[in-house]
C-alpha atoms as a PDB file:
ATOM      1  CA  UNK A   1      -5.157   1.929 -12.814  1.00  0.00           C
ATOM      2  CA  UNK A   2      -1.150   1.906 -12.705  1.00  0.00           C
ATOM      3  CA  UNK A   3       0.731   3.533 -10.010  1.00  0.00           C
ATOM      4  CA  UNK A   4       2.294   6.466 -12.594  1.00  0.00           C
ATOM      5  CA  UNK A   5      -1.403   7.369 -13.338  1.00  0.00           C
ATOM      6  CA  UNK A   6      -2.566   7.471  -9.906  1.00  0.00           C
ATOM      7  CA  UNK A   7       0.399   9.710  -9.243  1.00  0.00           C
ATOM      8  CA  UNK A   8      -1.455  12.768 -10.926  1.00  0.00           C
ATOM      9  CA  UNK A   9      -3.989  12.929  -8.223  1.00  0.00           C
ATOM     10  CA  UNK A  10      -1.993  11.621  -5.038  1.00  0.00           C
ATOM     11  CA  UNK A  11      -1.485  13.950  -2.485  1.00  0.00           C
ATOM     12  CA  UNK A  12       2.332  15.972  -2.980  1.00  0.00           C
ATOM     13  CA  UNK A  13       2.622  14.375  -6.274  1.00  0.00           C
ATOM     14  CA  UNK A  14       1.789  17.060  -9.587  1.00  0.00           C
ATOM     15  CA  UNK A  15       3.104  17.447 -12.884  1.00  0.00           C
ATOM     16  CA  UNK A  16       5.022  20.145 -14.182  1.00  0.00           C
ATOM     17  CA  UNK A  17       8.659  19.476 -11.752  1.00  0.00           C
ATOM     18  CA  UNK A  18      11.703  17.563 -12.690  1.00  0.00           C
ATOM     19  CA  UNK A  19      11.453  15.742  -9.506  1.00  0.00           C
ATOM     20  CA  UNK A  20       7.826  13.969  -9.730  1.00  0.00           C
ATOM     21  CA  UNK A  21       8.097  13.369 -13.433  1.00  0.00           C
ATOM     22  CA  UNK A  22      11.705  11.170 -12.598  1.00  0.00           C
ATOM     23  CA  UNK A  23       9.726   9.775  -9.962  1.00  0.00           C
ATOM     24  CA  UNK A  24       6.461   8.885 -12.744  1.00  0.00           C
ATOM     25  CA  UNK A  25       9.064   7.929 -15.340  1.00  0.00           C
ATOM     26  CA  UNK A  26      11.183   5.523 -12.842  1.00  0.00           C
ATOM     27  CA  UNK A  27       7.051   4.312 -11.929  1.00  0.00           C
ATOM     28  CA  UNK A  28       6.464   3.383 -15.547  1.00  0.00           C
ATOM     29  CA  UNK A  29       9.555   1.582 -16.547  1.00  0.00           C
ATOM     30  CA  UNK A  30       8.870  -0.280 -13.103  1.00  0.00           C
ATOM     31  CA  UNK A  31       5.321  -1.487 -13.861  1.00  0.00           C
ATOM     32  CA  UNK A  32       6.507  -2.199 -17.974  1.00  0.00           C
ATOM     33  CA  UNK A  33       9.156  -4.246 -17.120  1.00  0.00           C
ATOM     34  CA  UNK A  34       7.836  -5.723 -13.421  1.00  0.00           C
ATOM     35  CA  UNK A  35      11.405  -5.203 -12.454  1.00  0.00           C
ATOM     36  CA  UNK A  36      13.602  -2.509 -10.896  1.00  0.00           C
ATOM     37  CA  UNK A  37      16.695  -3.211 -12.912  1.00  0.00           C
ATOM     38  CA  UNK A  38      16.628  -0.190 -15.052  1.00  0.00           C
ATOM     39  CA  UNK A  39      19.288   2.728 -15.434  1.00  0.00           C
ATOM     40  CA  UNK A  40      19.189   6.432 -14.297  1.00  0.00           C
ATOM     41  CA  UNK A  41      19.673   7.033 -18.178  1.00  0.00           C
ATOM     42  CA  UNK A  42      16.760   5.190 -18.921  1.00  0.00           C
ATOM     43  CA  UNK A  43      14.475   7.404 -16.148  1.00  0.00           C
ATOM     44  CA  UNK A  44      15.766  10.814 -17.474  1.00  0.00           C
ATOM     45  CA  UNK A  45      14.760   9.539 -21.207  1.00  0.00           C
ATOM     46  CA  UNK A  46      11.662   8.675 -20.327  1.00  0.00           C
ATOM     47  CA  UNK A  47      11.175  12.177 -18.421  1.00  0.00           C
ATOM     48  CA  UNK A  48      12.495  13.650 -21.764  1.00  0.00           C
ATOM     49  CA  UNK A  49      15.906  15.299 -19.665  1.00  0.00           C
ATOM     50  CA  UNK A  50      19.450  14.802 -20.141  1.00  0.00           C
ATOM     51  CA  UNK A  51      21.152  12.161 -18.347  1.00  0.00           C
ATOM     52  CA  UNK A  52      22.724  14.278 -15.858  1.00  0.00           C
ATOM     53  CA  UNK A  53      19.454  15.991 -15.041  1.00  0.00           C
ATOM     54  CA  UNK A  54      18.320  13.243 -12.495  1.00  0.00           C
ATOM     55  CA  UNK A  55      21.235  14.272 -10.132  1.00  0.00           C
ATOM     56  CA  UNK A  56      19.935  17.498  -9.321  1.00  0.00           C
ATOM     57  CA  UNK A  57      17.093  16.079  -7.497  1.00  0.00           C
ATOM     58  CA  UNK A  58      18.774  12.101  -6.361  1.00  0.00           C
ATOM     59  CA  UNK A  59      21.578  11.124  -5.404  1.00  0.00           C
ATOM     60  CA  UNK A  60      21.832   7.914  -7.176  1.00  0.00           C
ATOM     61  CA  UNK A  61      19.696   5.414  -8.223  1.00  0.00           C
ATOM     62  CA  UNK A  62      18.394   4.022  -4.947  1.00  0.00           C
ATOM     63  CA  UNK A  63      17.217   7.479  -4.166  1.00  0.00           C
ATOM     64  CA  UNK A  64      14.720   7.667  -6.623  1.00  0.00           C
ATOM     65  CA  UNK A  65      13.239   4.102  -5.754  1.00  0.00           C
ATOM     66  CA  UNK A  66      12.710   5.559  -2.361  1.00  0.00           C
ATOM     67  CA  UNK A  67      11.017   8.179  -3.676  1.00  0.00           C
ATOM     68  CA  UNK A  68       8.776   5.705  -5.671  1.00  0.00           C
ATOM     69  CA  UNK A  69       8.830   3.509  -2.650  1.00  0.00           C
ATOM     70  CA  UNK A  70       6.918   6.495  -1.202  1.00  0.00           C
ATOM     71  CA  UNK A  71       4.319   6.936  -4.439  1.00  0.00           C
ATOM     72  CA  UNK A  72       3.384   3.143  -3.733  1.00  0.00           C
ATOM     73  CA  UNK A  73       2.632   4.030   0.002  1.00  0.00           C
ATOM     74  CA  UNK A  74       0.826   7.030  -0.726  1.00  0.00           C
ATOM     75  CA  UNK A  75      -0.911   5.461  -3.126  1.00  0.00           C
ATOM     76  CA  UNK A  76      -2.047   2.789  -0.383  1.00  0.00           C
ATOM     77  CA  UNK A  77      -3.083   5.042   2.064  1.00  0.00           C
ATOM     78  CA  UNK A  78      -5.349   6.755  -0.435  1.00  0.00           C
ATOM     79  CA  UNK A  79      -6.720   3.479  -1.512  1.00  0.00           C
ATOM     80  CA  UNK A  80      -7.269   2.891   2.706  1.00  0.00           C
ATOM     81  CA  UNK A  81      -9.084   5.852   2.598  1.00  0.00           C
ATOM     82  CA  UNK A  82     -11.476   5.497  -0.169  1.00  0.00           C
ATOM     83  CA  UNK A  83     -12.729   2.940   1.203  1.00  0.00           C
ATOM     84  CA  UNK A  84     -14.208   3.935   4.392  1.00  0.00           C
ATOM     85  CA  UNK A  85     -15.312   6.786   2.857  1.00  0.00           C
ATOM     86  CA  UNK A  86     -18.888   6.268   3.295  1.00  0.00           C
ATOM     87  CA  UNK A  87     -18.731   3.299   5.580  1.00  0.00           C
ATOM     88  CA  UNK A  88     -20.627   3.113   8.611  1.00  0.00           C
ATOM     89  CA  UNK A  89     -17.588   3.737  11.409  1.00  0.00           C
ATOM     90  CA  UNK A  90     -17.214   0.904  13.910  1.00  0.00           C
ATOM     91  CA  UNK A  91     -18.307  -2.000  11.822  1.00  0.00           C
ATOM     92  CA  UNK A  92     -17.400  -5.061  10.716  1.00  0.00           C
ATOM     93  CA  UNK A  93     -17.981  -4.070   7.235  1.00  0.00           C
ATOM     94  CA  UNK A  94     -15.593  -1.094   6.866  1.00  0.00           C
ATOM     95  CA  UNK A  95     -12.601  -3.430   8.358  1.00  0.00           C
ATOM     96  CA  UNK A  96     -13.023  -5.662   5.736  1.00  0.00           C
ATOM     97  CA  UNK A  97     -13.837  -3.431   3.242  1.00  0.00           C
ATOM     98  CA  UNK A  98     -10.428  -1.909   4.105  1.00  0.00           C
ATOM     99  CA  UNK A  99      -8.813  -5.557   3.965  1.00  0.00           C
ATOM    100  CA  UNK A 100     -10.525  -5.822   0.390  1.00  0.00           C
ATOM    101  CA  UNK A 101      -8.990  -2.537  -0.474  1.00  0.00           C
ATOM    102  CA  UNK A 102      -5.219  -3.493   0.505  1.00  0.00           C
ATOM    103  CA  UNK A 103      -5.323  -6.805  -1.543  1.00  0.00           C
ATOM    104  CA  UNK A 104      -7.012  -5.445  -4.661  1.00  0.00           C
ATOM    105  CA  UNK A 105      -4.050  -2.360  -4.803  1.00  0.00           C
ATOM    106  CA  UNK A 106      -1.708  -5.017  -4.281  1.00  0.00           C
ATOM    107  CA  UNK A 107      -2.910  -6.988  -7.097  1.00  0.00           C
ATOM    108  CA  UNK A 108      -2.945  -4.127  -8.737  1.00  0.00           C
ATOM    109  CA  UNK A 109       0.762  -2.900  -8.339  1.00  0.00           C
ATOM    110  CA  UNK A 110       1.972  -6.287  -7.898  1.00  0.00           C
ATOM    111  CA  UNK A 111       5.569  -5.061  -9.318  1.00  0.00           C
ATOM    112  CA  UNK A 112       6.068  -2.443  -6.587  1.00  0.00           C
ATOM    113  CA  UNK A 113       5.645  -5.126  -3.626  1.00  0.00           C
ATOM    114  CA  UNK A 114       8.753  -5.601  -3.156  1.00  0.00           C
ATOM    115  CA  UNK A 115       9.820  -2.333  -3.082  1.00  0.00           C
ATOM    116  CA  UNK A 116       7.521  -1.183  -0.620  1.00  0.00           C
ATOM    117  CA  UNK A 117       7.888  -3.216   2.020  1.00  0.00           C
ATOM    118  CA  UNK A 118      11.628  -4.009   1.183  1.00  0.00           C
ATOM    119  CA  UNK A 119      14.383  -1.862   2.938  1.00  0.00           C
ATOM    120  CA  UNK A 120      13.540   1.260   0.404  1.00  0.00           C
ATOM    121  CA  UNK A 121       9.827   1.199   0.785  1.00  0.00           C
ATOM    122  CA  UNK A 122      11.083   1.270   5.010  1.00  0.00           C
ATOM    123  CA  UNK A 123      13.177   4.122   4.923  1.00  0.00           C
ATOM    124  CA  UNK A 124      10.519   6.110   3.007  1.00  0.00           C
ATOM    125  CA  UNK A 125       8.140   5.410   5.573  1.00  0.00           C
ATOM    126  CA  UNK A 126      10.688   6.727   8.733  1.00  0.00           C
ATOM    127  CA  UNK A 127       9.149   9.251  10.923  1.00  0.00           C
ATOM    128  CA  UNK A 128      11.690  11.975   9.171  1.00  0.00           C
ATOM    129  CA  UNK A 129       9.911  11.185   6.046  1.00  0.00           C
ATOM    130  CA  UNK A 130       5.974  10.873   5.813  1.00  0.00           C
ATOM    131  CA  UNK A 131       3.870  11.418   8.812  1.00  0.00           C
ATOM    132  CA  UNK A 132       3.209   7.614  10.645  1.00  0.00           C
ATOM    133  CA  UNK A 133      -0.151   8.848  11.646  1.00  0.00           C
ATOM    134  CA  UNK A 134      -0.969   9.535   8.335  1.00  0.00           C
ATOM    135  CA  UNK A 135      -0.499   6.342   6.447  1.00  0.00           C
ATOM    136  CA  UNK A 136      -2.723   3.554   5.847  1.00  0.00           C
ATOM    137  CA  UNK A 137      -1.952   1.208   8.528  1.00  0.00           C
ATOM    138  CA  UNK A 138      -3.072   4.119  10.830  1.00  0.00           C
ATOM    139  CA  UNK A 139      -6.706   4.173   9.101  1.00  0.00           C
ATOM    140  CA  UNK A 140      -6.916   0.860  10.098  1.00  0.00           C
ATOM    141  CA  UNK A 141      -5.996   1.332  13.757  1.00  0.00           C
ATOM    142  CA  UNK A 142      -8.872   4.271  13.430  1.00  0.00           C
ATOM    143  CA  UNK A 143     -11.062   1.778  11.882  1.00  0.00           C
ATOM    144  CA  UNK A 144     -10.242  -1.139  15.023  1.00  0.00           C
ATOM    145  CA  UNK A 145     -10.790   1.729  17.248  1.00  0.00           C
ATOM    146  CA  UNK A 146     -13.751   1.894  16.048  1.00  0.00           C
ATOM    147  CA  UNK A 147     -14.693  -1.394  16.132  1.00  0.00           C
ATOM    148  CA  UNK A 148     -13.962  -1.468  20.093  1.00  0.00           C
ATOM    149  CA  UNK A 149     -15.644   1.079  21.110  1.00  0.00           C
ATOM    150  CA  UNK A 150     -18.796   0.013  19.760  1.00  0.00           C
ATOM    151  CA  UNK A 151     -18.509  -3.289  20.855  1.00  0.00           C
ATOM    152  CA  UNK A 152     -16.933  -2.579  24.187  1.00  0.00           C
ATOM    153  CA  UNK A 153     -13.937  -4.362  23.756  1.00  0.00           C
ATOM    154  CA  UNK A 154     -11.286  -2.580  26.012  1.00  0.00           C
ATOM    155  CA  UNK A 155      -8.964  -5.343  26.876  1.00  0.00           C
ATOM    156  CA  UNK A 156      -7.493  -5.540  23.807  1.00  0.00           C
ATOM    157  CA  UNK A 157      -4.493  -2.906  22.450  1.00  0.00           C
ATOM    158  CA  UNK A 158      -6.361  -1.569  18.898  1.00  0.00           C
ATOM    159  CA  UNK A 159      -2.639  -1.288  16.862  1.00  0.00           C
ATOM    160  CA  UNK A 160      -2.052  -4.909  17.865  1.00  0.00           C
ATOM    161  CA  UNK A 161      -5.340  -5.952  16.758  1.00  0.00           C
ATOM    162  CA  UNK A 162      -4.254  -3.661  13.592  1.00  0.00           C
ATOM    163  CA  UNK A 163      -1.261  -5.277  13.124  1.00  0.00           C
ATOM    164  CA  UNK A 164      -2.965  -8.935  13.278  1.00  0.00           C
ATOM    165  CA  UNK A 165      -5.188  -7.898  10.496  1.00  0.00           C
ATOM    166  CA  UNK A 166      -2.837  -6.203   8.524  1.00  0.00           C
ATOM    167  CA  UNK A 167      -0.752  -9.241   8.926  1.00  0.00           C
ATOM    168  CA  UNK A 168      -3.793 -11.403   7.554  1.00  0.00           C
ATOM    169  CA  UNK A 169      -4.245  -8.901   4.285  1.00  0.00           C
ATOM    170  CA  UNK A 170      -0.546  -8.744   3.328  1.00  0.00           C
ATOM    171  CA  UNK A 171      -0.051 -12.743   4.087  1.00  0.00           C
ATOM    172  CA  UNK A 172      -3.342 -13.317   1.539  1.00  0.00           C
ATOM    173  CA  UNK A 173      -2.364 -10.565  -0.887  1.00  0.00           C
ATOM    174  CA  UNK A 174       1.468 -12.162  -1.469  1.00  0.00           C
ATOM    175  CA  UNK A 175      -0.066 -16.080  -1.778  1.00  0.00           C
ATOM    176  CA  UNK A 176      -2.649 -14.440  -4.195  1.00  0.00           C
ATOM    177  CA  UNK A 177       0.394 -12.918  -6.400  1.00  0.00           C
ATOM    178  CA  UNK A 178       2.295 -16.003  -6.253  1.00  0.00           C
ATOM    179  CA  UNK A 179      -0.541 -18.369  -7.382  1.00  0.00           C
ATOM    180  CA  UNK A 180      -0.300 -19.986  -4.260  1.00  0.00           C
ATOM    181  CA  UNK A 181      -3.913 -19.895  -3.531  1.00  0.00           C
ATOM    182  CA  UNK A 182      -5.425 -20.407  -7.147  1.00  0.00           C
ATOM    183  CA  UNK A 183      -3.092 -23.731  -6.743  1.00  0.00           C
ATOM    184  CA  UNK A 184      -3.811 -25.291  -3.237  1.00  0.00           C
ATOM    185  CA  UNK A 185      -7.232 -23.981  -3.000  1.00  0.00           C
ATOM    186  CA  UNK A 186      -8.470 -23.513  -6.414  1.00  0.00           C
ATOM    187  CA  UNK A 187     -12.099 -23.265  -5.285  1.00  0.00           C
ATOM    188  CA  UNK A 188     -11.085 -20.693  -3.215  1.00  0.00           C
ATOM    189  CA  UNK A 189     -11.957 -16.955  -3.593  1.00  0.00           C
ATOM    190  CA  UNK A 190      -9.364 -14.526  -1.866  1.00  0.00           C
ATOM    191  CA  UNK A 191     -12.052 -11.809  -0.932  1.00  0.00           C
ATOM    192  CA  UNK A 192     -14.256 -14.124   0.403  1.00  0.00           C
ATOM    193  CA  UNK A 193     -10.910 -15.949   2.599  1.00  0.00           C
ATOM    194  CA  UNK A 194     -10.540 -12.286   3.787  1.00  0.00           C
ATOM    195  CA  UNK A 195     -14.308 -11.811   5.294  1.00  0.00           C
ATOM    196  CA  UNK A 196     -14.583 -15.453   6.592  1.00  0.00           C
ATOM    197  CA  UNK A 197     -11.591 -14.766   8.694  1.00  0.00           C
ATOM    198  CA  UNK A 198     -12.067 -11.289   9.577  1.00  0.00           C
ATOM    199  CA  UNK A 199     -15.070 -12.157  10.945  1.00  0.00           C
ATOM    200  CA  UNK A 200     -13.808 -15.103  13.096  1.00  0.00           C
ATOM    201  CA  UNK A 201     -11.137 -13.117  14.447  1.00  0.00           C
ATOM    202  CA  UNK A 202     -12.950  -9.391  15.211  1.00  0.00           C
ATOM    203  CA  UNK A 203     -15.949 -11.850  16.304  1.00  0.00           C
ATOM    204  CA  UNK A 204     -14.002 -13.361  18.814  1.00  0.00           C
ATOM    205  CA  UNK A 205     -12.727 -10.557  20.128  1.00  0.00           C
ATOM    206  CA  UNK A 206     -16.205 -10.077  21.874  1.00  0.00           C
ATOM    207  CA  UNK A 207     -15.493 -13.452  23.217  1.00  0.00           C
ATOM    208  CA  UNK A 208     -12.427 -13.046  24.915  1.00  0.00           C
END
């Protein structure tokens, strides 16, 4: 599913305003082209406005790739939170299943990495902008929260833990985008990389 589809049913994002469908149209010529070098122009075609239109709701151009900056978090934390719907809290199972969930939407919207976790996708995601406790780094603090308190781990700081996984998921997700993975490892399967080491690490927490 592309991002400017998912848009429709993400939280704060609805058809029928100027605003969202620049935001949709800037989305689409993003994920057609797999680059941001497109024009303000080009955004208010696609929205079917006039090219001054855009200026009523942006300031420029690097405005409204903050604003899709945003879409591509939002659309993460949804994606965080699908799956643990259902999952048994304070397992194993739902910390990977969240790891599984974070590569596949990168995968997915492989042309918006950048400008998430770039300097726009940053400033979208400062305190003045979206909720921190609401994003999907902080269902996986809830989910390593989780994890300790069934297993009795209370030595261990749960967004540090969080931030170790997280940094195991994003590190996987970018050498699956660049090839790196299908080339050094070709036997290799990047889910099953993600539970083999998820387990060694959240296992030897109970260790420690």
């Amino acid at each position: 599913m592309t991002l400017s589809s998912e848009a429709g049913t993400a939280k704060n994002y609805h058809h029928g305003d100027l605003r969202n469908a620049l935001i949709i149209a800037a989305a689409e010529l993003i994920e057609e082209s797999g680059s941001i070098d497109f024009a303000m122009i080009d955004a208010a075609r696609r929205a079917g406005v006039s090219s001054a239109a855009p200026y009523r709701h942006f300031r420029d151009k690097e405005a409204l790739l903050e604003a899709v900056a945003e879409l591509a978090l939002l659309g993460l934390t949804e994606a965080s939170r699908s799956a643990v719907a259902g999952k048994e809290p304070g397992s194993m199972d739902t910390i990977i299943a969240l790891g599984k969930s974070y590569i596949q939407y990168m995968i997915d919207h492989a042309a918006f990495h950048d400008l998430m976790f770039g300097d726009m996708g940053m400033r979208a995601m400062e305190p003045q902008s979206v909720d921190l406790k609401a994003t999907g780094f902080h269902v996986l603090v809830g989910a390593i929260e989780a994890y300790c308190a069934e297993e009795n781990i209370t030595e261990d700081d749960p967004v540090e833990l969080a931030t170790k996984m997280w940094a195991l998921v994003h590190g996987l997700s970018a050498l699956t985008m660049n090839h790196a993975i299908e080339r050094f490892s070709p036997n290799s399967d990047v889910f099953d990389l993600l539970a083999t080491s998820s387990r060694t690490f959240l296992s030897g927490l109970k260790r420690s």
